[in-house]
N, C-alpha and C. Protein backbone atom coordinates (compact mmCIF):
# COMPACT_ATOMS: atom_id res chain seq x y z
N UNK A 1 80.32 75.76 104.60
CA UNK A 1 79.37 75.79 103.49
C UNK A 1 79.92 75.05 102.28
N UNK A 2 81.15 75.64 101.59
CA UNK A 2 81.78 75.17 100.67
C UNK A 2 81.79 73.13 100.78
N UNK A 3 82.55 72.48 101.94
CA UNK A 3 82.54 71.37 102.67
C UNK A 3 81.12 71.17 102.44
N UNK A 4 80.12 71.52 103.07
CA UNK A 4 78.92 70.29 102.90
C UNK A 4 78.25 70.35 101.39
N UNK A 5 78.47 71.47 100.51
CA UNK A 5 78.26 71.22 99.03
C UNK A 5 79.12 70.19 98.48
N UNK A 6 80.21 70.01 98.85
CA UNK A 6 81.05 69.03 97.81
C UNK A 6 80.43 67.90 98.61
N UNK A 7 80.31 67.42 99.79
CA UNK A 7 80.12 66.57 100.51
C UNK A 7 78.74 66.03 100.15
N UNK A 8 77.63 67.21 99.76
CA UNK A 8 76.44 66.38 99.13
C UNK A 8 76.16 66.23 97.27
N UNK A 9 77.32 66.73 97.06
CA UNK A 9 77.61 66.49 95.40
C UNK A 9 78.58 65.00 95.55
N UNK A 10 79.18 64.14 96.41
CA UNK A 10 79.92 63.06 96.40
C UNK A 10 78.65 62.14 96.39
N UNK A 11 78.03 62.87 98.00
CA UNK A 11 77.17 61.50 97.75
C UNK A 11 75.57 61.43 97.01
N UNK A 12 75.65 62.55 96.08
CA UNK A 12 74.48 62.06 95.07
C UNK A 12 75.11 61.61 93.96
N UNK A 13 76.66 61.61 93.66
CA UNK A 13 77.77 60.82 92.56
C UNK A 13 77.36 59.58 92.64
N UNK A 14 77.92 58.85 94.38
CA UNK A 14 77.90 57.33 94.90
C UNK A 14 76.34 56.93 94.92
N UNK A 15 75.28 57.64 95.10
CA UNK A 15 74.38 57.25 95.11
C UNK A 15 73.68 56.42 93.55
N UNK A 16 74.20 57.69 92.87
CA UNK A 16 73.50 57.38 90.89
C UNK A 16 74.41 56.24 90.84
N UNK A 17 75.58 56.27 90.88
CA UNK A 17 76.50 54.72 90.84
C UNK A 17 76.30 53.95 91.23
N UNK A 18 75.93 53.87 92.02
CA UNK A 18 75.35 52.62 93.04
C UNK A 18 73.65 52.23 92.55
N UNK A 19 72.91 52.89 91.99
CA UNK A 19 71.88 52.70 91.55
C UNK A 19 71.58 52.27 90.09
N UNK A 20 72.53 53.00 89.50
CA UNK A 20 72.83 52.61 88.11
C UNK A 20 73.39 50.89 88.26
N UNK A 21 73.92 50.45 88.35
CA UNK A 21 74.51 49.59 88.16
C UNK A 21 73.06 48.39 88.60
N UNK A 22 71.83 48.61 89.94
CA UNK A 22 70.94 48.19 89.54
C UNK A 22 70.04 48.07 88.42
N UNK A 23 70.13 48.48 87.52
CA UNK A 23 69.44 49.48 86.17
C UNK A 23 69.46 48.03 85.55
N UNK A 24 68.06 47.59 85.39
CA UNK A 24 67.97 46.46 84.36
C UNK A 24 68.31 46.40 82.93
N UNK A 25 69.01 45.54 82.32
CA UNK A 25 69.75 45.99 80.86
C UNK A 25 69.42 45.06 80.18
N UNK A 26 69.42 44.78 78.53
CA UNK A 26 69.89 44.10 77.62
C UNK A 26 70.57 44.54 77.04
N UNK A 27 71.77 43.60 76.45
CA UNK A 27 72.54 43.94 75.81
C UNK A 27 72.44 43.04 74.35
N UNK A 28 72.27 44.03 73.20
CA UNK A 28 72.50 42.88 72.04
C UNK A 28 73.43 42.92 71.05
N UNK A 29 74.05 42.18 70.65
CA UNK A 29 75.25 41.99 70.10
C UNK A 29 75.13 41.80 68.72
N UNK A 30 76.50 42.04 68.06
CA UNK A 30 76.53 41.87 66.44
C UNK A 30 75.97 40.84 66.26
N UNK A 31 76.48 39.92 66.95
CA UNK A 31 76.36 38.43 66.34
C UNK A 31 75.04 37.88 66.53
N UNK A 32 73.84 38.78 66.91
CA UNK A 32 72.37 38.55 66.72
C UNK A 32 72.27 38.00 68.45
N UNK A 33 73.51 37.58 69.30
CA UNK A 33 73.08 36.99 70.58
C UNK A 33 72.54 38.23 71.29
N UNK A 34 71.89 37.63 72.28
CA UNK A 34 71.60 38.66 73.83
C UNK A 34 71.61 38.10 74.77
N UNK A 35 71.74 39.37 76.04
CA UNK A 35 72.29 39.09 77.39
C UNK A 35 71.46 40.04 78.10
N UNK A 36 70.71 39.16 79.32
CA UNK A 36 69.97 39.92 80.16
C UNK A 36 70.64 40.13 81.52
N UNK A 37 70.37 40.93 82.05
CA UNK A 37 71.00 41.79 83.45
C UNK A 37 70.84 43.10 83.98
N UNK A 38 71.94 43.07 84.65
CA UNK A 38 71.82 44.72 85.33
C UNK A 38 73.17 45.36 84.58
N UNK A 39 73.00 46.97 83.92
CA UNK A 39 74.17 47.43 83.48
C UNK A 39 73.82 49.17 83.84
N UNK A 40 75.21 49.61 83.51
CA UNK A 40 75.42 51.04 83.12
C UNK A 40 76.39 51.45 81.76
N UNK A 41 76.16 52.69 81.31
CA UNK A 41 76.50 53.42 80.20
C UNK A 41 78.01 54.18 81.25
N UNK A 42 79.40 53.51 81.21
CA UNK A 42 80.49 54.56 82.21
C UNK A 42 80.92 55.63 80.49
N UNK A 43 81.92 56.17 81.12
CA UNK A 43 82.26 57.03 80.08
C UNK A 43 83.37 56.60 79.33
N UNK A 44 83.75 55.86 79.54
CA UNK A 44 84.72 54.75 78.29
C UNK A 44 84.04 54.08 77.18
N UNK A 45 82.70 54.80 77.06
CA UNK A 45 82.09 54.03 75.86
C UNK A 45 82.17 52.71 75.81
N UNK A 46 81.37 52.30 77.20
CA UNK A 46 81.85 50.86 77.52
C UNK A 46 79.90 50.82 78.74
N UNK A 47 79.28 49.50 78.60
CA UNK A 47 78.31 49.30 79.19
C UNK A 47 79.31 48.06 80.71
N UNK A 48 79.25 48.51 81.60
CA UNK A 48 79.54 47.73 82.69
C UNK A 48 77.79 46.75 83.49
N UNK A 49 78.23 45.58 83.32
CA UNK A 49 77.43 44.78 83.12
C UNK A 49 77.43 43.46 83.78
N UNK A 50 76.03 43.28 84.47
CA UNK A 50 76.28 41.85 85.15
C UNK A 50 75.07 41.09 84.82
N UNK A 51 74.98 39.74 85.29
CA UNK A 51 73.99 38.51 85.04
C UNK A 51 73.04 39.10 85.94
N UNK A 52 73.69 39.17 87.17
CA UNK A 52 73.08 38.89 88.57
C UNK A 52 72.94 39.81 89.32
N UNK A 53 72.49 40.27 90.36
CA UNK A 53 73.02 41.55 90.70
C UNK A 53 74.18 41.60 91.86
N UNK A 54 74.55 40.02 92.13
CA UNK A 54 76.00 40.02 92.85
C UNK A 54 76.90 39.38 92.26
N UNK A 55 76.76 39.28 90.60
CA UNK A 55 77.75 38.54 89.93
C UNK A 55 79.25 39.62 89.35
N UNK A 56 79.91 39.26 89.28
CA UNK A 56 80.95 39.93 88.63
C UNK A 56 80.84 40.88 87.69
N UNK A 57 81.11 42.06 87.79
CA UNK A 57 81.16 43.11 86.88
C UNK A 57 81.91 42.68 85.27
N UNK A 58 80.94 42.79 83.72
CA UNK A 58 82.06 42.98 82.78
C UNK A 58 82.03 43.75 82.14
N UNK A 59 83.08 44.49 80.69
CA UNK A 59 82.88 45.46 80.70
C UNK A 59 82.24 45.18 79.30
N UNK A 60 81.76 45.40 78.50
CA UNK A 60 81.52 45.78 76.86
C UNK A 60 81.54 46.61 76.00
N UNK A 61 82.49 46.42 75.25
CA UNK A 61 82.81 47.44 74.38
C UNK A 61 81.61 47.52 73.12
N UNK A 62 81.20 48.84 72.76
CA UNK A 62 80.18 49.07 71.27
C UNK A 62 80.57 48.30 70.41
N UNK A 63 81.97 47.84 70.13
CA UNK A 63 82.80 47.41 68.96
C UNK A 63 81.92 45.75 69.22
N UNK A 64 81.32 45.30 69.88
CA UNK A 64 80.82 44.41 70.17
C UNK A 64 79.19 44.58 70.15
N UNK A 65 78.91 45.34 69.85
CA UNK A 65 77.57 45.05 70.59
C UNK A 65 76.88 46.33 69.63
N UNK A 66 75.66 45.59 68.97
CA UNK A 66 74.80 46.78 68.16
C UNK A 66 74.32 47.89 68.88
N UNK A 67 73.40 47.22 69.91
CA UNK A 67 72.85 48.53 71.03
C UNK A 67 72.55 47.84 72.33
N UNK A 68 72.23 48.71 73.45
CA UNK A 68 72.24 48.52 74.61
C UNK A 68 70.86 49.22 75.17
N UNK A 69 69.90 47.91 75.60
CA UNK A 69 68.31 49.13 76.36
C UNK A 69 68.62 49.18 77.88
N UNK A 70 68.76 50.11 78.56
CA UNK A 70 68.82 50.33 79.66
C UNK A 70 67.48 51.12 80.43
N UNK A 71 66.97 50.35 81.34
CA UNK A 71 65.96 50.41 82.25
C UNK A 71 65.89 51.46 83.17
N UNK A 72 65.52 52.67 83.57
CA UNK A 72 65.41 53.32 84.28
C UNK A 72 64.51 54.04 85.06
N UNK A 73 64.85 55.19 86.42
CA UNK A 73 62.91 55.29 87.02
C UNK A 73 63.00 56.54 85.85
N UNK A 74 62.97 57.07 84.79
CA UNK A 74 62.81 58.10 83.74
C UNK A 74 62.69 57.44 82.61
N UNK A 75 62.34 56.26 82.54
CA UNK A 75 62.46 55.64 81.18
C UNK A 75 62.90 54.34 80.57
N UNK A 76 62.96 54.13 79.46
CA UNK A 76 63.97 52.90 79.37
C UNK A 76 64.80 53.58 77.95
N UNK A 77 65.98 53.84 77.72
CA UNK A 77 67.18 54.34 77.10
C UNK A 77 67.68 53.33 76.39
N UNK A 78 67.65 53.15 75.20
CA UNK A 78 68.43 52.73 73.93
C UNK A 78 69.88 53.68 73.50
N UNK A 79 70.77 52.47 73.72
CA UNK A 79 72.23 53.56 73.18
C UNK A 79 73.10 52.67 72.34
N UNK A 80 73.70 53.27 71.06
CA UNK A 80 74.09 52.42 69.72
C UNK A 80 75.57 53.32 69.97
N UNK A 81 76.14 53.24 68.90
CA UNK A 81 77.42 53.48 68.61
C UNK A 81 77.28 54.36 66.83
N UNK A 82 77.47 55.71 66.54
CA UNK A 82 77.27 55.98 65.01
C UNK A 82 78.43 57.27 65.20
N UNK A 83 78.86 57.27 63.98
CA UNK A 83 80.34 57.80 63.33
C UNK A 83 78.74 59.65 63.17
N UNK A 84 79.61 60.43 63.71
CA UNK A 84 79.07 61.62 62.93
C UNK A 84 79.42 62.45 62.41
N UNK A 85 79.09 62.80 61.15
CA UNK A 85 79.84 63.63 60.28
C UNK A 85 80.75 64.97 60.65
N UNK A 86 81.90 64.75 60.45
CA UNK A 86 83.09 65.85 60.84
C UNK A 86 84.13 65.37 61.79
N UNK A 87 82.90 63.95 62.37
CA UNK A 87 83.84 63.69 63.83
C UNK A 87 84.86 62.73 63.16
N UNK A 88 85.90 62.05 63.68
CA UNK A 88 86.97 61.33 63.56
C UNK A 88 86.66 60.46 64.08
N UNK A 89 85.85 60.08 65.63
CA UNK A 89 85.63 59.11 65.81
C UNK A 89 84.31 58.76 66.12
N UNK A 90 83.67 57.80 66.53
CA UNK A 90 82.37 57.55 66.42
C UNK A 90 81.91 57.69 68.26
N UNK A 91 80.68 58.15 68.29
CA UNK A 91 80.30 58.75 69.64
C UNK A 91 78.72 57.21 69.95
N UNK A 92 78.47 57.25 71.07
CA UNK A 92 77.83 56.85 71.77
C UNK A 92 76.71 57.84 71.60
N UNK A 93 74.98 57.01 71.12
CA UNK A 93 74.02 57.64 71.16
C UNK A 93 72.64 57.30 71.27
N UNK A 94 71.68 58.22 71.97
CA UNK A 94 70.63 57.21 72.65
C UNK A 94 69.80 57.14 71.39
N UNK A 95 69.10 56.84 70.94
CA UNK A 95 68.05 55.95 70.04
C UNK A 95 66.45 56.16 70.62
N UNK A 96 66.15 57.79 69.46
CA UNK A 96 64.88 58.06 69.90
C UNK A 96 63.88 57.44 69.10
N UNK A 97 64.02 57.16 67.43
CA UNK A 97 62.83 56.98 66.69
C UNK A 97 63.81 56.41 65.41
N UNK A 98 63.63 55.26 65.33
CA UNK A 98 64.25 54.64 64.08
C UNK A 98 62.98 54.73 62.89
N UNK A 99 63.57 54.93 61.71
CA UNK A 99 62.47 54.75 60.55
C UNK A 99 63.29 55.23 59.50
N UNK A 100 62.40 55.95 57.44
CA UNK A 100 63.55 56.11 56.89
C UNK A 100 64.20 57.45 57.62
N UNK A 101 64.13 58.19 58.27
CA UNK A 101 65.18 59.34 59.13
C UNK A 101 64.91 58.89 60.53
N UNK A 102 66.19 58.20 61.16
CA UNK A 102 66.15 57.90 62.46
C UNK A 102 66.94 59.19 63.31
N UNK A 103 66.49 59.13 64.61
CA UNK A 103 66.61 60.34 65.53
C UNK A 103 67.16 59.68 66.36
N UNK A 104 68.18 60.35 66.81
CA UNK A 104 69.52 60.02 67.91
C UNK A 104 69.33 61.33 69.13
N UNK A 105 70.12 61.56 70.27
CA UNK A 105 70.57 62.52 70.48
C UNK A 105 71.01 62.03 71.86
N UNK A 106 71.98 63.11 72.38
CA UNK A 106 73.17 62.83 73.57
C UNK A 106 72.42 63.86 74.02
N UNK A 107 72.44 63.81 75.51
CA UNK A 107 72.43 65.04 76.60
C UNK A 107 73.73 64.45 77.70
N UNK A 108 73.85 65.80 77.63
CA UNK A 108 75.12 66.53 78.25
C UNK A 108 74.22 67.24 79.65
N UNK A 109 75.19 66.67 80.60
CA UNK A 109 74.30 67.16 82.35
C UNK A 109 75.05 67.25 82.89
N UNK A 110 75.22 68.16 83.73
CA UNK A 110 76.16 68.51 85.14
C UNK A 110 76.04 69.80 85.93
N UNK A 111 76.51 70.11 86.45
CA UNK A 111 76.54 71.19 87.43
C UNK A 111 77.46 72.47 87.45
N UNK A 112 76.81 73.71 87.61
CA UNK A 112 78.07 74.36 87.29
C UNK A 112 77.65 75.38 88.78
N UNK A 113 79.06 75.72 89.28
CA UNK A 113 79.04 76.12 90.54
C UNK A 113 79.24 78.14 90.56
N UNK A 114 78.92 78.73 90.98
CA UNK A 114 79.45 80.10 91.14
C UNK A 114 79.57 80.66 92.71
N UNK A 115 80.37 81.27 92.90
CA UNK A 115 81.24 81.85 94.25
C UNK A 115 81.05 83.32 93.70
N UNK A 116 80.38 84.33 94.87
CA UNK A 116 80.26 85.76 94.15
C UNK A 116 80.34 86.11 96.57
N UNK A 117 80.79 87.42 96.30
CA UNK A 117 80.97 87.39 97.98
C UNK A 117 79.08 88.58 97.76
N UNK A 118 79.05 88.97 98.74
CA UNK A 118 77.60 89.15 99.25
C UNK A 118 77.82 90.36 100.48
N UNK A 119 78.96 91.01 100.26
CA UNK A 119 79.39 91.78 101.46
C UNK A 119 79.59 90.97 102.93
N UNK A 120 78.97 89.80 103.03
CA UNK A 120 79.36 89.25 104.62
C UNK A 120 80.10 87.93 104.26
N UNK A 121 80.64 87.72 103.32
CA UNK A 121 81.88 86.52 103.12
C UNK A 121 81.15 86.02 101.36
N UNK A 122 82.06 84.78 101.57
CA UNK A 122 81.66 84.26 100.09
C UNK A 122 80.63 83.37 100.21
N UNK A 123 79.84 83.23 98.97
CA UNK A 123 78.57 82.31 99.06
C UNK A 123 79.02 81.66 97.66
N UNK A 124 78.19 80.33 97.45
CA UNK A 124 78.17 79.61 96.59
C UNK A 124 76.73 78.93 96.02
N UNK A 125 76.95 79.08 94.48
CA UNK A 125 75.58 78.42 94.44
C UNK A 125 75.39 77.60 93.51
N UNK A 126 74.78 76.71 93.12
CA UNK A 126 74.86 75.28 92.33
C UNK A 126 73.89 75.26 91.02
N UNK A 127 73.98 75.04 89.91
CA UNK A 127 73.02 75.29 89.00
C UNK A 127 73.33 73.90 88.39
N UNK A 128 71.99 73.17 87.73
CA UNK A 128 72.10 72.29 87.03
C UNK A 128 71.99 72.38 85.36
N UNK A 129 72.45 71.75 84.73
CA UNK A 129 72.48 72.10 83.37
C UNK A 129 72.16 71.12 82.63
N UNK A 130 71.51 71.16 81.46
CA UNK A 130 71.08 70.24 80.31
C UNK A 130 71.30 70.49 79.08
N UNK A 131 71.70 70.09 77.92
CA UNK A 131 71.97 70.47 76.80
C UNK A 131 72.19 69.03 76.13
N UNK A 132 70.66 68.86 74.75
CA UNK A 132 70.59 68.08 74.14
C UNK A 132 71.04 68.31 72.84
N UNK A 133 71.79 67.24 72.36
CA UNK A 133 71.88 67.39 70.71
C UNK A 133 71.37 66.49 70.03
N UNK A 134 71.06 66.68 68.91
CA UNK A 134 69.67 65.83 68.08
C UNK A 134 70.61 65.32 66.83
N UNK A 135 70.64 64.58 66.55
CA UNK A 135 71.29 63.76 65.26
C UNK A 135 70.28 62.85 64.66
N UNK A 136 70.57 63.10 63.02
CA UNK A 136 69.40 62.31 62.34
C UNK A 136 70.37 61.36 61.29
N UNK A 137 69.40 60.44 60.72
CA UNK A 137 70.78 59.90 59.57
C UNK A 137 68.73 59.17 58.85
N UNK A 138 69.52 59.62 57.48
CA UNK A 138 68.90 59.21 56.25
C UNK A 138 68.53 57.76 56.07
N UNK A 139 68.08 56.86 55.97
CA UNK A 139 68.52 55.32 55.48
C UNK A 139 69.56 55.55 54.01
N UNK A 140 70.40 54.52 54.37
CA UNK A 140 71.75 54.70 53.31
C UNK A 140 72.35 55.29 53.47
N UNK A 141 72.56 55.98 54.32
CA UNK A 141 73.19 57.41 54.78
C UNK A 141 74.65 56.68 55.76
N UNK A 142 75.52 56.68 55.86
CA UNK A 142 76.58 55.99 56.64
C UNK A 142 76.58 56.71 57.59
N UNK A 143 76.43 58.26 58.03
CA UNK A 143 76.93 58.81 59.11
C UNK A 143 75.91 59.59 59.41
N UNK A 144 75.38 59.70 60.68
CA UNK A 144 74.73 60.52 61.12
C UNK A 144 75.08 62.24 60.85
N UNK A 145 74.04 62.85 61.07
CA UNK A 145 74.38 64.51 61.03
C UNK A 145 73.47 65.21 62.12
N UNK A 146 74.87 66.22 62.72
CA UNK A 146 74.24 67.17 63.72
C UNK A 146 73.54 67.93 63.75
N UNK A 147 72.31 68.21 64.43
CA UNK A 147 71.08 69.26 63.52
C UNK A 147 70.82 70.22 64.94
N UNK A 148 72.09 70.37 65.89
CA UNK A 148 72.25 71.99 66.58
C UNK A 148 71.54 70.89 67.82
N UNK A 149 71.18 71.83 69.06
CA UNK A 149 71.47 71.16 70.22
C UNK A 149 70.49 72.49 71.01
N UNK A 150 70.07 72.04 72.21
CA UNK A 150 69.09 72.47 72.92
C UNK A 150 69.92 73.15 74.15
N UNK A 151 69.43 74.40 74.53
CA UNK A 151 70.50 74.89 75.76
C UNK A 151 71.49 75.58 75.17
N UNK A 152 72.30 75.74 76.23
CA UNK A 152 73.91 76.28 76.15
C UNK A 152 74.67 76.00 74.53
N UNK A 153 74.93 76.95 73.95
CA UNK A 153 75.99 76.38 72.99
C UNK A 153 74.95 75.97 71.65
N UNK A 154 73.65 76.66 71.22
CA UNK A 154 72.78 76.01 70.44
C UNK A 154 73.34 76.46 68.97
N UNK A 155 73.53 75.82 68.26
CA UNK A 155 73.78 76.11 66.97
C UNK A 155 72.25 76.38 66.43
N UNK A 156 72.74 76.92 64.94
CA UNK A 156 71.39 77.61 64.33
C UNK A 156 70.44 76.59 63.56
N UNK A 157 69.91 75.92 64.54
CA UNK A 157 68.98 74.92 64.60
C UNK A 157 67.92 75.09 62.90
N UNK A 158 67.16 76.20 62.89
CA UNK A 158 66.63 76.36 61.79
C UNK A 158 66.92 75.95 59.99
N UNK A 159 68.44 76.79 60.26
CA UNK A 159 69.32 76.47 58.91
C UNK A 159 69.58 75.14 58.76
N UNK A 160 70.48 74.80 59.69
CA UNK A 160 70.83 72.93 59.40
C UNK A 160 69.24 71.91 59.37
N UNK A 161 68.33 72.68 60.29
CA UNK A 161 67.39 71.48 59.81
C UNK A 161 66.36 71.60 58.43
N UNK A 162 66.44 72.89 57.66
CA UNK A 162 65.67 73.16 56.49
C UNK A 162 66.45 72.64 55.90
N UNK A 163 68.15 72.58 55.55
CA UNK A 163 69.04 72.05 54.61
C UNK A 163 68.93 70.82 54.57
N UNK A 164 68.60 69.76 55.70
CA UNK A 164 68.28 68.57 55.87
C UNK A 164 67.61 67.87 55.01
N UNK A 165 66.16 68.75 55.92
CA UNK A 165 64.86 67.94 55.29
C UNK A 165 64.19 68.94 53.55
N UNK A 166 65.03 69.32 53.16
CA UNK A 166 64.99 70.05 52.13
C UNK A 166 64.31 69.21 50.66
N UNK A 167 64.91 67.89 51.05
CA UNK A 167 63.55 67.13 49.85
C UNK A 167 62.16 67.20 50.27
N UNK A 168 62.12 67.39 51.93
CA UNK A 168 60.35 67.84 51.48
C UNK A 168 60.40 69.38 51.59
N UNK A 169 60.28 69.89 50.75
CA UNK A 169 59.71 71.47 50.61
C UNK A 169 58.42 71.52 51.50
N UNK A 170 57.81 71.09 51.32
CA UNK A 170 56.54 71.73 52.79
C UNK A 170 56.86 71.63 53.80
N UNK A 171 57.90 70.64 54.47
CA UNK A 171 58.28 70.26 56.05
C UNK A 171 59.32 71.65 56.08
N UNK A 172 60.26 71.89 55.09
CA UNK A 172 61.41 72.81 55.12
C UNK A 172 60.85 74.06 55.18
N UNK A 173 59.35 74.17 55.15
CA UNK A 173 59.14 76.21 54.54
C UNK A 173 58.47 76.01 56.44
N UNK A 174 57.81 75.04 56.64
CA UNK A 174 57.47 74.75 58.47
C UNK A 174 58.69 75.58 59.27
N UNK A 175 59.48 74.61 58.97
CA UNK A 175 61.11 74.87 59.45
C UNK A 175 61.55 76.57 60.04
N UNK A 176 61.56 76.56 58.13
CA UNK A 176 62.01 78.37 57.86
C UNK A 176 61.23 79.39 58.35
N UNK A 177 59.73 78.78 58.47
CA UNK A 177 59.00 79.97 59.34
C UNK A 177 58.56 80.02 60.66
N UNK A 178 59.62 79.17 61.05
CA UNK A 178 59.40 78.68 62.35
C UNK A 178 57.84 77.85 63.25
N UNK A 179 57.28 77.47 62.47
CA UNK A 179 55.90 76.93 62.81
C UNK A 179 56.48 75.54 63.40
N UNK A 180 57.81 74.94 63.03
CA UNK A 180 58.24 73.91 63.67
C UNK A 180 59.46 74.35 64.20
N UNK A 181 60.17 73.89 65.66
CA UNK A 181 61.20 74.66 66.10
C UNK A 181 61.95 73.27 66.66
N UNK A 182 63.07 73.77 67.52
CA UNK A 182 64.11 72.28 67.97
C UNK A 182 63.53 72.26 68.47
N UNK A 183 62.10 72.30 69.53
CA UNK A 183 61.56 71.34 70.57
C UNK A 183 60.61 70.56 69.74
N UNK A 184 60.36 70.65 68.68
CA UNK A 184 59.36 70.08 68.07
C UNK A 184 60.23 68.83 66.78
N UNK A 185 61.81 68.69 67.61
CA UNK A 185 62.59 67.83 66.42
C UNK A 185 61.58 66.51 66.26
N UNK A 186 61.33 65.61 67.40
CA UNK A 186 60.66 64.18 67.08
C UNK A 186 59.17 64.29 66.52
N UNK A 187 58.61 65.28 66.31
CA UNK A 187 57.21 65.33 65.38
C UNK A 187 58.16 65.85 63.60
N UNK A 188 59.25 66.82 63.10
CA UNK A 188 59.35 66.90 62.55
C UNK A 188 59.97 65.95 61.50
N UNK A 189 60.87 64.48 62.68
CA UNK A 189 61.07 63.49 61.86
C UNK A 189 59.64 62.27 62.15
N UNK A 190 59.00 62.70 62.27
CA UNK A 190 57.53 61.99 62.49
C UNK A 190 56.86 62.09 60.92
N UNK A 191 57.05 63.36 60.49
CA UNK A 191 55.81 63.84 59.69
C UNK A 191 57.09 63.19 58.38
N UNK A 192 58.39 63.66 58.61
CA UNK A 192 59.13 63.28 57.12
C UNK A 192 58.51 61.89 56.81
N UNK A 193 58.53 60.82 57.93
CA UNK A 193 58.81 59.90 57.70
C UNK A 193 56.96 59.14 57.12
N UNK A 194 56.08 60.13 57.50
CA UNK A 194 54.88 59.76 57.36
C UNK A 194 54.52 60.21 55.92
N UNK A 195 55.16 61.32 55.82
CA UNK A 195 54.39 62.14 54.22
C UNK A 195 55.92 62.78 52.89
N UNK A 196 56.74 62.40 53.83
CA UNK A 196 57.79 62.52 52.75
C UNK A 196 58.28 61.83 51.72
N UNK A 197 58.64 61.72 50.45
CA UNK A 197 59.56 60.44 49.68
C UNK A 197 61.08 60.32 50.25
């Protein structure tokens, strides 16, 4: 049992890898150029990237490159590079709604396994997990800010986002009385950006 779970967690790994790397991309760069192809987002904060789809793998670093649209069967994914407040270094982030408050956010995915015995031996069972975090940044604003995260581990979503959007007092009392909640983050930077100063 144990054996054919890891054995079909390898090959849905090799499979997304192997598919990703079909994933139609642009890549656009500081220097105003672009580059069309096939890429992926690896975890070196690095887009691995080709012309062709049997040309040579390269790698690209953010330090190069403004943002990256990546093509997928769920979508097509925008991912930039922004410093966020507290952090030391600057994180990799997808690009939901640019305007004056643009909306970012990372999801975090994987699997978490549990082993519990059942009186006739041990069993195992597989759960998938999601947990989004939402980052906004002001125009003029240098660093993005964390406004709590969806799932596992949610910070107190309410507080940080009334303190936020606190120059509009009508969007912030929404907030505080919950008439707007974290699933409702991309209408609440919708409305700032429509009726706020």
């Amino acid at each position: 049992m144990k054996k054919s779970i890891l054995l079909f967690v390898l090959m849905v790994s090799v499979y997304t890898a192997t598919y990703a790397q079909r994933s139609k991309a642009i890549l656009f760069f500081k220097d105003g150029t672009e580059k069309e192809g096939f890429g992926k987002l690896n975890s070196q904060k690095q887009i691995k990237f080709r012309t062709e789809r049997k040309a040579e793998v390269v790698k690209y670093s953010f330090d190069v490159l403004d943002r990256a649209k990546i093509y997928t069967n769920n979508g097509i994914h925008e991912y930039t590079l922004r410093m966020v407040k507290g952090d030391t270094v600057p994180t990799i982030l997808e690009i939901v709604k640019i305007g004056r408050i643009s909306l970012y956010k990372k999801v975090k995915e994987g699997m978490n396994t549990m082993q519990y015995g059942n009186g006739y031996g041990q069993t195992m069972s597989m759960h998938h997990y999601s947990i989004k975090n939402y980052y906004v940044q002001k125009e003029g604003e240098e660093m993005v800010t964390h406004l709590g995260s969806t799932g596992l581990f949610s910070k107190n979503f309410k507080k940080a986002a009334s303190n936020y959007f606190g120059s509009c007092p009508k969007l912030a009392e929404r907030i505080n009385n919950k008439e707007l909640k974290k699933s409702d983050i991309l209408e609440i930077v919708r409305l700032y950006n429509k009726q706020c100063e």
